[in-house]
PDB file of N, CA and C in Angstrom:
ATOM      1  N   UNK A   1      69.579 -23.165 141.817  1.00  0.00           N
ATOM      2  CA  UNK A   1      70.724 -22.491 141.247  1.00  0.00           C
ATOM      3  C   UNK A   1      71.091 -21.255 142.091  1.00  0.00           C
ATOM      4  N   UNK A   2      70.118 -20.382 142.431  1.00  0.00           N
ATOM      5  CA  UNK A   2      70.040 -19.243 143.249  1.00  0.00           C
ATOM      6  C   UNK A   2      69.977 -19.478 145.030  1.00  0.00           C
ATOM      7  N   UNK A   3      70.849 -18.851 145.810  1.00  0.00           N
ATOM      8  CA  UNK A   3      70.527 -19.254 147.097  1.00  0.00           C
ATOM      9  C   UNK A   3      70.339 -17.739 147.694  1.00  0.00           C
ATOM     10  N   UNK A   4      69.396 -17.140 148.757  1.00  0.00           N
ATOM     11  CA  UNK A   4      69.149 -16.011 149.386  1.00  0.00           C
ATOM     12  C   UNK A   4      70.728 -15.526 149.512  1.00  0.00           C
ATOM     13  N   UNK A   5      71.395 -14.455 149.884  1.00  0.00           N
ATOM     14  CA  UNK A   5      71.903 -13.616 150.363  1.00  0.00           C
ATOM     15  C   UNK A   5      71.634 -12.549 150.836  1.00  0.00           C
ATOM     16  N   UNK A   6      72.548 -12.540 152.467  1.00  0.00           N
ATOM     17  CA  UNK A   6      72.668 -11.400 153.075  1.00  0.00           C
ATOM     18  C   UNK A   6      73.056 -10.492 152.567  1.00  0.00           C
ATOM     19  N   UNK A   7      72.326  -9.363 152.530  1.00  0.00           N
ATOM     20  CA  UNK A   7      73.851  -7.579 151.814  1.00  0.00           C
ATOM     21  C   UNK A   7      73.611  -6.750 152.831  1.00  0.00           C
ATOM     22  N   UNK A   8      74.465  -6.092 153.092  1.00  0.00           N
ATOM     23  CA  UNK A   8      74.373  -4.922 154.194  1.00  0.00           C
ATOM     24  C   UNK A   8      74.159  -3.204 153.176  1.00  0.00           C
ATOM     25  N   UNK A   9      73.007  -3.337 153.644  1.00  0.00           N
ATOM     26  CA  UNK A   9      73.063  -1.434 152.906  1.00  0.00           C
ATOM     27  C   UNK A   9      74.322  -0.346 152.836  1.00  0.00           C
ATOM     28  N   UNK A  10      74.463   0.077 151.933  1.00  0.00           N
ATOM     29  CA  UNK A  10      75.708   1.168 151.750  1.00  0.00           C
ATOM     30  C   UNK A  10      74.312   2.511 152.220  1.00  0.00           C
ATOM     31  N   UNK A  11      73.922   2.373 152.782  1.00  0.00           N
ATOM     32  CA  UNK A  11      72.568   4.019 153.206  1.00  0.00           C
ATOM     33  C   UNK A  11      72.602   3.964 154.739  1.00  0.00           C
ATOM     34  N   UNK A  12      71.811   2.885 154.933  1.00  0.00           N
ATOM     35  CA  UNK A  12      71.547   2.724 156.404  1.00  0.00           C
ATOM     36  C   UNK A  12      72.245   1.907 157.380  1.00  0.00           C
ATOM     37  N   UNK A  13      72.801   0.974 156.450  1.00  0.00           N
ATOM     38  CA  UNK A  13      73.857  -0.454 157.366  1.00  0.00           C
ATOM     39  C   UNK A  13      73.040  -1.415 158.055  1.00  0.00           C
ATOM     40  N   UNK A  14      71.932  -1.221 157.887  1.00  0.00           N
ATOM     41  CA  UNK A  14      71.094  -2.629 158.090  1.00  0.00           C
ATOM     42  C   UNK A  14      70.948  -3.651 156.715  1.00  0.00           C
ATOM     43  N   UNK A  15      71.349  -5.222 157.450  1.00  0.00           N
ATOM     44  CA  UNK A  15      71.138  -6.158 156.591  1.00  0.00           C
ATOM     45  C   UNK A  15      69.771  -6.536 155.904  1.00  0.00           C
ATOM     46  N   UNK A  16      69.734  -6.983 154.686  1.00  0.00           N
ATOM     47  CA  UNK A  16      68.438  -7.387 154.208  1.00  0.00           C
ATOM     48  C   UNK A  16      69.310  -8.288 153.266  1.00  0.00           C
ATOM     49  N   UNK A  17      68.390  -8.974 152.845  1.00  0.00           N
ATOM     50  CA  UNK A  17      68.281 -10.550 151.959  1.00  0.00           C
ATOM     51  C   UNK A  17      67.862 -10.012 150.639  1.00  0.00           C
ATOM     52  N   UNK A  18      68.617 -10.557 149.635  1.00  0.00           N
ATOM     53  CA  UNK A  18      68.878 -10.914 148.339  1.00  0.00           C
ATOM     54  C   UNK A  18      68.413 -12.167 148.022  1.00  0.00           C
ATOM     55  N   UNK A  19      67.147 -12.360 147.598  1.00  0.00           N
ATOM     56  CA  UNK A  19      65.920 -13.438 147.566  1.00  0.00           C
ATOM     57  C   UNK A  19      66.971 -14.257 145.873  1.00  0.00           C
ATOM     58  N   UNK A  20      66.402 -15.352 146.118  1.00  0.00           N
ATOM     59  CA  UNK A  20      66.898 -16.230 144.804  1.00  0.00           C
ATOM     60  C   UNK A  20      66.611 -15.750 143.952  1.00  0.00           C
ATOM     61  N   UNK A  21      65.123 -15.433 143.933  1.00  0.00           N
ATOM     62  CA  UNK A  21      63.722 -15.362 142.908  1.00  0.00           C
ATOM     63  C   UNK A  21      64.383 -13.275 142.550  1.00  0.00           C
ATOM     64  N   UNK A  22      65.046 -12.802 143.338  1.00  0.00           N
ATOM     65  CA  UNK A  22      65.372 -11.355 143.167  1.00  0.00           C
ATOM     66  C   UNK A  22      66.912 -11.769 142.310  1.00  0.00           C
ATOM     67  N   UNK A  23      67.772 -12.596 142.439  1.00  0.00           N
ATOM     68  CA  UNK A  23      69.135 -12.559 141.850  1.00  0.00           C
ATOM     69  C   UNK A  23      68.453 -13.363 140.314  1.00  0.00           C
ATOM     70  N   UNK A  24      67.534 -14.257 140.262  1.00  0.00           N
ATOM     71  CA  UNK A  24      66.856 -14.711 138.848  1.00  0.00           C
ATOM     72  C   UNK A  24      66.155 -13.371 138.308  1.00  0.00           C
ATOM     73  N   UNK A  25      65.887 -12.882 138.823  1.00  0.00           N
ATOM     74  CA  UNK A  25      65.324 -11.559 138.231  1.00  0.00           C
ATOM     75  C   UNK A  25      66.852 -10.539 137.452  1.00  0.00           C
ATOM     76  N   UNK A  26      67.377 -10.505 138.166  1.00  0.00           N
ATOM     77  CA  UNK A  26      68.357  -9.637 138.271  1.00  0.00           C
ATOM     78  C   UNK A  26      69.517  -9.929 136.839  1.00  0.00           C
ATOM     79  N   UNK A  27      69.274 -11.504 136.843  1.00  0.00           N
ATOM     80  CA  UNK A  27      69.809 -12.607 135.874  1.00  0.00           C
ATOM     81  C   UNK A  27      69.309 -12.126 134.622  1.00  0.00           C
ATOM     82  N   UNK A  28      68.010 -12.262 134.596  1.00  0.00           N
ATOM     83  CA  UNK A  28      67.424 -12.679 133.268  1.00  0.00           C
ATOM     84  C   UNK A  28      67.547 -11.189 132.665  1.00  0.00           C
ATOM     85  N   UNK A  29      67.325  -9.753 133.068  1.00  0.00           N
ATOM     86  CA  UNK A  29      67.650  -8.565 133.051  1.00  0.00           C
ATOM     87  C   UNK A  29      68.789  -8.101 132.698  1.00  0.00           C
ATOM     88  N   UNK A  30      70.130  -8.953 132.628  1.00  0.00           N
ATOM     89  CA  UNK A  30      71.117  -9.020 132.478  1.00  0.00           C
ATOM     90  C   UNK A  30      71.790  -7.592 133.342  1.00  0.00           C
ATOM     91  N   UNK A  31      71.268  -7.724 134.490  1.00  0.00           N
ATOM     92  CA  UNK A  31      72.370  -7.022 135.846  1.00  0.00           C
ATOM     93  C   UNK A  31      73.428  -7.823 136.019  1.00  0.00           C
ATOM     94  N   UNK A  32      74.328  -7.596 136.383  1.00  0.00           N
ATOM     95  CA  UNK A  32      75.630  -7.803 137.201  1.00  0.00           C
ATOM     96  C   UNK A  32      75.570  -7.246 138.236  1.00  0.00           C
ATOM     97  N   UNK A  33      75.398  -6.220 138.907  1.00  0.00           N
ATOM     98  CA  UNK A  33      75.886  -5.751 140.166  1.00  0.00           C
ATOM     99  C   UNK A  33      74.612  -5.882 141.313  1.00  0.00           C
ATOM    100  N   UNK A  34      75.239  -6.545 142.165  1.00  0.00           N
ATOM    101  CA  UNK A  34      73.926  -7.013 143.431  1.00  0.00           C
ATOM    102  C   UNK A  34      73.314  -5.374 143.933  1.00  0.00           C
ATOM    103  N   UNK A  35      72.842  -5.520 144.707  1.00  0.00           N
ATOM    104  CA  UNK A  35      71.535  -4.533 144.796  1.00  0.00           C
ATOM    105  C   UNK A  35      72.670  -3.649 146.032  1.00  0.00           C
ATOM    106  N   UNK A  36      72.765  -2.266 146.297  1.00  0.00           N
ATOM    107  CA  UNK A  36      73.773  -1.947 147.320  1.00  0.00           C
ATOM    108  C   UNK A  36      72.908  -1.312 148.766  1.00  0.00           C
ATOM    109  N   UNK A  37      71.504  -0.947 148.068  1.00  0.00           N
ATOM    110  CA  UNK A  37      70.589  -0.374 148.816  1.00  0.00           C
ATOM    111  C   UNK A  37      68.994  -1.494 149.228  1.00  0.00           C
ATOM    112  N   UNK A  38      69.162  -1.411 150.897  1.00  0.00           N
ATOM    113  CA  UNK A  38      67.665  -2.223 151.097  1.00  0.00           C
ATOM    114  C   UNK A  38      66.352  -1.529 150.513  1.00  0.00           C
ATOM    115  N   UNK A  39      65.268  -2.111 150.674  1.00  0.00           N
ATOM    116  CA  UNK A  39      64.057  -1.523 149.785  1.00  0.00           C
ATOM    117  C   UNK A  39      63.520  -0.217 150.242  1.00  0.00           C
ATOM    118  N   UNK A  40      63.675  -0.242 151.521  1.00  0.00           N
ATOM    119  CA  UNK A  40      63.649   1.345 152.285  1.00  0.00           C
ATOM    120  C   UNK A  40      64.220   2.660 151.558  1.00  0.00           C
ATOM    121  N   UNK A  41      65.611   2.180 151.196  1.00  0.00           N
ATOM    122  CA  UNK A  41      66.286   3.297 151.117  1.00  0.00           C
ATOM    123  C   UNK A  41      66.102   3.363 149.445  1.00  0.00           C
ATOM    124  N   UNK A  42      65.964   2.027 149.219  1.00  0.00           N
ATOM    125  CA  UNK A  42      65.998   2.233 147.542  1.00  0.00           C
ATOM    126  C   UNK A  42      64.639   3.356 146.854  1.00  0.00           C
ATOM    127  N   UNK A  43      63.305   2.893 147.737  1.00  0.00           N
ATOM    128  CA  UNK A  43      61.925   3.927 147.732  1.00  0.00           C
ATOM    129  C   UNK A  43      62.608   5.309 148.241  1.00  0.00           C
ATOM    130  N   UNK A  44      63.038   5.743 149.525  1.00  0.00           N
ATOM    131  CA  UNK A  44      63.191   6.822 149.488  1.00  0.00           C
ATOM    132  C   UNK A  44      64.442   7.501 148.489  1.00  0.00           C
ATOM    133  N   UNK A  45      65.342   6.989 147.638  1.00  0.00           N
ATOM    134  CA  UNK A  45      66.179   7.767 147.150  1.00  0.00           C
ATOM    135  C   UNK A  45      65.222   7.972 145.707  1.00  0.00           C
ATOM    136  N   UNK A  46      64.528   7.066 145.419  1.00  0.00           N
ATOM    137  CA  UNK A  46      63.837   6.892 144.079  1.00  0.00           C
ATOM    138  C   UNK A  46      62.490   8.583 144.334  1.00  0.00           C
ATOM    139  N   UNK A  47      61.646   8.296 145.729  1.00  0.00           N
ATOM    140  CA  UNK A  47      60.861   9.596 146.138  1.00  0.00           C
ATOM    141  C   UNK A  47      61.532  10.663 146.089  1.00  0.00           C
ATOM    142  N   UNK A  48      63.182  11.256 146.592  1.00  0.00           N
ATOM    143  CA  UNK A  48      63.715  12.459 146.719  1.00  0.00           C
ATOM    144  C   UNK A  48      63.908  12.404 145.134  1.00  0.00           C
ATOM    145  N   UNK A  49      64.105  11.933 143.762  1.00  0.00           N
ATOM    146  CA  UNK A  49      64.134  12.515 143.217  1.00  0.00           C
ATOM    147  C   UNK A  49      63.180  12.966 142.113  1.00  0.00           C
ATOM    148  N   UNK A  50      62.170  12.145 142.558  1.00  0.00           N
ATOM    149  CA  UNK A  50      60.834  12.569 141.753  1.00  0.00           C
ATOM    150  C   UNK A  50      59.833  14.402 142.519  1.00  0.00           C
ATOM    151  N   UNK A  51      60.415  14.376 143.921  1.00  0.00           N
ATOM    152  CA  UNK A  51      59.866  15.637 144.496  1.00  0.00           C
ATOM    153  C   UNK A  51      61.255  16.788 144.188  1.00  0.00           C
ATOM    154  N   UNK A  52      61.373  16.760 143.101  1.00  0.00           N
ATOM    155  CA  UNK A  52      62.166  17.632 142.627  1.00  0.00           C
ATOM    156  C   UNK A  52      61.655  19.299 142.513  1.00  0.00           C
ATOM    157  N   UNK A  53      62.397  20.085 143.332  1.00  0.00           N
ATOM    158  CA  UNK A  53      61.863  21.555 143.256  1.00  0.00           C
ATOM    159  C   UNK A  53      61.411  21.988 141.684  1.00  0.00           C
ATOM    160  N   UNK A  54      60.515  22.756 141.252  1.00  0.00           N
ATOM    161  CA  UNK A  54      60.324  22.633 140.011  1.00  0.00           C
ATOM    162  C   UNK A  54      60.412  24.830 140.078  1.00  0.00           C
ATOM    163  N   UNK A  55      60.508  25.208 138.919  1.00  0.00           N
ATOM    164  CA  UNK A  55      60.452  26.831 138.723  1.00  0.00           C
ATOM    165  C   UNK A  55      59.763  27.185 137.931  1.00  0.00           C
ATOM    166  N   UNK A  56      59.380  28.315 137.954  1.00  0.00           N
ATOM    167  CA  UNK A  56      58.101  28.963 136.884  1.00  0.00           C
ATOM    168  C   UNK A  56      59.052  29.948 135.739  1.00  0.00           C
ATOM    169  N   UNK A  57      58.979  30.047 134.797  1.00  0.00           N
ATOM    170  CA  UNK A  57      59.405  30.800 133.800  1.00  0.00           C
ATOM    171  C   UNK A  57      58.326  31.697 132.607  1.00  0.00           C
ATOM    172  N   UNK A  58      58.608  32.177 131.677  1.00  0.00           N
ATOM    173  CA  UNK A  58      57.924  32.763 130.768  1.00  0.00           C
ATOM    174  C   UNK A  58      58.387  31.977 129.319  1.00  0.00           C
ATOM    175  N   UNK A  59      57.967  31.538 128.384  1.00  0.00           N
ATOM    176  CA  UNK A  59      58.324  31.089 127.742  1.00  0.00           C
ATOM    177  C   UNK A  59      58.738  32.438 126.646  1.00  0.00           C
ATOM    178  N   UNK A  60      60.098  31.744 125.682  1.00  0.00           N
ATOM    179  CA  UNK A  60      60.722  32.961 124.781  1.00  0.00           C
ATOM    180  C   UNK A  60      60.037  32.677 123.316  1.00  0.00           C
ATOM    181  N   UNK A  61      59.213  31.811 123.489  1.00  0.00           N
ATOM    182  CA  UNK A  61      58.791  31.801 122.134  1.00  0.00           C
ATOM    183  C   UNK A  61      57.205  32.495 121.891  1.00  0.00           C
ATOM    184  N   UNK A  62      56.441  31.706 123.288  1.00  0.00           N
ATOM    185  CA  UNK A  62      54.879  32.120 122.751  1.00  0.00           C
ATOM    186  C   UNK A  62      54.496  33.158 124.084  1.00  0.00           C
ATOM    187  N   UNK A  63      55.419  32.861 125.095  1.00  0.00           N
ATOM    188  CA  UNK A  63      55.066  33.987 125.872  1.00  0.00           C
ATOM    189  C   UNK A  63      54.116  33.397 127.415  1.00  0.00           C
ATOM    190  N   UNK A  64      54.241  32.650 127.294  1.00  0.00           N
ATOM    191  CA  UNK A  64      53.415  31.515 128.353  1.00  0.00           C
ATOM    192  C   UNK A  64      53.970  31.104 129.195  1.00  0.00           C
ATOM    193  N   UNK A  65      53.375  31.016 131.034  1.00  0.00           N
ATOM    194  CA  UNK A  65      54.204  30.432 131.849  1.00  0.00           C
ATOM    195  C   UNK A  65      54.344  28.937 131.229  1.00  0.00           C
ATOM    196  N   UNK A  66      55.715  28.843 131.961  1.00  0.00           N
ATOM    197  CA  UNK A  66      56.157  27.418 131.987  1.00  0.00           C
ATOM    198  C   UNK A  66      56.622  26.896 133.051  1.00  0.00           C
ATOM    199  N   UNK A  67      56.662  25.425 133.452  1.00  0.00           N
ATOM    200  CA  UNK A  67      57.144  25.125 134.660  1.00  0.00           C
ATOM    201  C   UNK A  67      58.431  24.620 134.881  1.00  0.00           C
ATOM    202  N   UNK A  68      58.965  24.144 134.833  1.00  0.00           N
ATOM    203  CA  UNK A  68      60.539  23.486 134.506  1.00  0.00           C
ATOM    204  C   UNK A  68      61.236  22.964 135.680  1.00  0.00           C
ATOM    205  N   UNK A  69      62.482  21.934 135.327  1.00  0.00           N
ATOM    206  CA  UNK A  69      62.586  21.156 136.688  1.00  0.00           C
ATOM    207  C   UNK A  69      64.047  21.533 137.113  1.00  0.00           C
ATOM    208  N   UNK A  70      64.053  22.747 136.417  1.00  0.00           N
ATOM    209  CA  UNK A  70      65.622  23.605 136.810  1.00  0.00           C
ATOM    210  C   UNK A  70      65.663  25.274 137.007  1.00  0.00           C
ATOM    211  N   UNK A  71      66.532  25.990 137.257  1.00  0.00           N
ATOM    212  CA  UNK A  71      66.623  27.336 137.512  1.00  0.00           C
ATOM    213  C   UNK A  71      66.395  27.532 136.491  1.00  0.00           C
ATOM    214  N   UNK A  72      66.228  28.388 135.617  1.00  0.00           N
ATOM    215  CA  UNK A  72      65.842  29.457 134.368  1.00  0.00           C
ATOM    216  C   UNK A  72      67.674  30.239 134.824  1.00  0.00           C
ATOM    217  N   UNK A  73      68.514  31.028 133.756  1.00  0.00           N
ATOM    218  CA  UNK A  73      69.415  31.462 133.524  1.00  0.00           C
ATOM    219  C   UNK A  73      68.760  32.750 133.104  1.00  0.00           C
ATOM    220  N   UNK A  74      69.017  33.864 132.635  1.00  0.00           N
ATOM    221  CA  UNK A  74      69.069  34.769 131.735  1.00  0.00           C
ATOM    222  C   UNK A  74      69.666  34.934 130.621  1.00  0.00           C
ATOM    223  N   UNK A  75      70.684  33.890 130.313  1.00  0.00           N
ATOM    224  CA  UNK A  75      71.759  33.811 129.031  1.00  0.00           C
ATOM    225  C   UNK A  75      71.169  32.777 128.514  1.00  0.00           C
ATOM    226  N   UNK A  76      70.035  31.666 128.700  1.00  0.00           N
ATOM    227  CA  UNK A  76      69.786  30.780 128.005  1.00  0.00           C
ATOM    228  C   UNK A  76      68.194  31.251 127.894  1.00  0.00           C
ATOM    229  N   UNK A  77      67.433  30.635 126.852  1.00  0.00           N
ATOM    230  CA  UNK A  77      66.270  31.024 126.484  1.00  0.00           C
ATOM    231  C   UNK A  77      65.210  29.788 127.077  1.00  0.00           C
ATOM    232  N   UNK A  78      63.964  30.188 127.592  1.00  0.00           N
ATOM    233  CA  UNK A  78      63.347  28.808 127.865  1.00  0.00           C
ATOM    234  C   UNK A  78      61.975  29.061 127.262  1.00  0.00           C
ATOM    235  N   UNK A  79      61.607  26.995 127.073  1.00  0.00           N
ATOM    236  CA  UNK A  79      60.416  26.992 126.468  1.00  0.00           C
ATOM    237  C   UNK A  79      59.543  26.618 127.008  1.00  0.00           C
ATOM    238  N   UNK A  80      57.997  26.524 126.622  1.00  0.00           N
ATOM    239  CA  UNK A  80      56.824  25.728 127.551  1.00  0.00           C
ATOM    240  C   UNK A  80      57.175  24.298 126.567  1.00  0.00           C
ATOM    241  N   UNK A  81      56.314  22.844 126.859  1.00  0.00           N
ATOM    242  CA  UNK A  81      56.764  22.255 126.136  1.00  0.00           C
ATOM    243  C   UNK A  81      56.145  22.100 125.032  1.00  0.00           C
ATOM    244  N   UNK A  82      55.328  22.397 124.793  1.00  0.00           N
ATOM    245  CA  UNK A  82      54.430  22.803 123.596  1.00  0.00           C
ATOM    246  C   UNK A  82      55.866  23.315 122.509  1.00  0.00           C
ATOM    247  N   UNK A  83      56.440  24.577 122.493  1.00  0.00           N
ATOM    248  CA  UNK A  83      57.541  24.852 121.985  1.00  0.00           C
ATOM    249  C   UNK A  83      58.418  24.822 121.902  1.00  0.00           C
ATOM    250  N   UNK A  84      59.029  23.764 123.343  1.00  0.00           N
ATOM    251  CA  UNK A  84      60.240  23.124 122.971  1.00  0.00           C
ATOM    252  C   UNK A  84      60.270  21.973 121.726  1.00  0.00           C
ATOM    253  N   UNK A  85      58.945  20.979 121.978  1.00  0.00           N
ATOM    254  CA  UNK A  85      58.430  19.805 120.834  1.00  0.00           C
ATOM    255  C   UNK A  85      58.443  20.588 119.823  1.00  0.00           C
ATOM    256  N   UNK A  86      58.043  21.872 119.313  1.00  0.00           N
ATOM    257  CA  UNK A  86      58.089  22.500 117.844  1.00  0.00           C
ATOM    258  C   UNK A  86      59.918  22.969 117.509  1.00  0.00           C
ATOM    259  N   UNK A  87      60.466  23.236 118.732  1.00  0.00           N
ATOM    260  CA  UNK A  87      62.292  23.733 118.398  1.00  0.00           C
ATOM    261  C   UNK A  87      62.774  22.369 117.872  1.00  0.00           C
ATOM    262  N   UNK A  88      62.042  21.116 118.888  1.00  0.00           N
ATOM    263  CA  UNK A  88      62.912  19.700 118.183  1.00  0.00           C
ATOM    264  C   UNK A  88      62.669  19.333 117.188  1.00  0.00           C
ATOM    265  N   UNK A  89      61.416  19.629 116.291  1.00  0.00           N
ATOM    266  CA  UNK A  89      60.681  18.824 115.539  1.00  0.00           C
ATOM    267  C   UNK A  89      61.646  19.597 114.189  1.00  0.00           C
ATOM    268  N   UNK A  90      62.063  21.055 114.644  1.00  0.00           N
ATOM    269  CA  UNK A  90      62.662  21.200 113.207  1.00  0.00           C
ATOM    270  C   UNK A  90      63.858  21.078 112.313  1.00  0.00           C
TER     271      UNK A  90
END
């Protein structure tokens, strides 16, 4: 039912193959849109965003560093997650 296809990367512009057994996958998952990135680029865009700069803060509730995966503001208040889970829980 499935036959390989060529795709050309929208990253690097080198061709790679779209395996049968990858568009049956893709099928049963209920994707529609073929893959736009080869496996290279797909690992490194997936790595840049897991090495995400992270910042240290004070927390406004118990007073504890915290680490966080964004700037800290001064107009917004931040928590460790210990006390963010107690702000949601209520």
């Amino acid at each position: 039912m499935y036959t390989d296809k060529t795709l050309v990367c929208k990253d690097c512009g080198n061709e790679f193959v779209f395996t049968a057994g990858e568009q049956e996958f893709y099928a049963e998952k209920g994707f529609t849109n073929e893959p736009q990135r080869c496996k290279q680029c797909r690992d490194a865009k997936k790595n840049a965003s897991r090495n995400r700069e992270m910042f240290t803060a004070v927390c406004a509730s118990c007073g504890k560093e915290a680490v966080i995966p964004f700037k800290p503001r001064d107009d917004r208040p931040v928590y460790c997650s210990e006390c963010f889970a107690k702000q949601k829980g209520e």
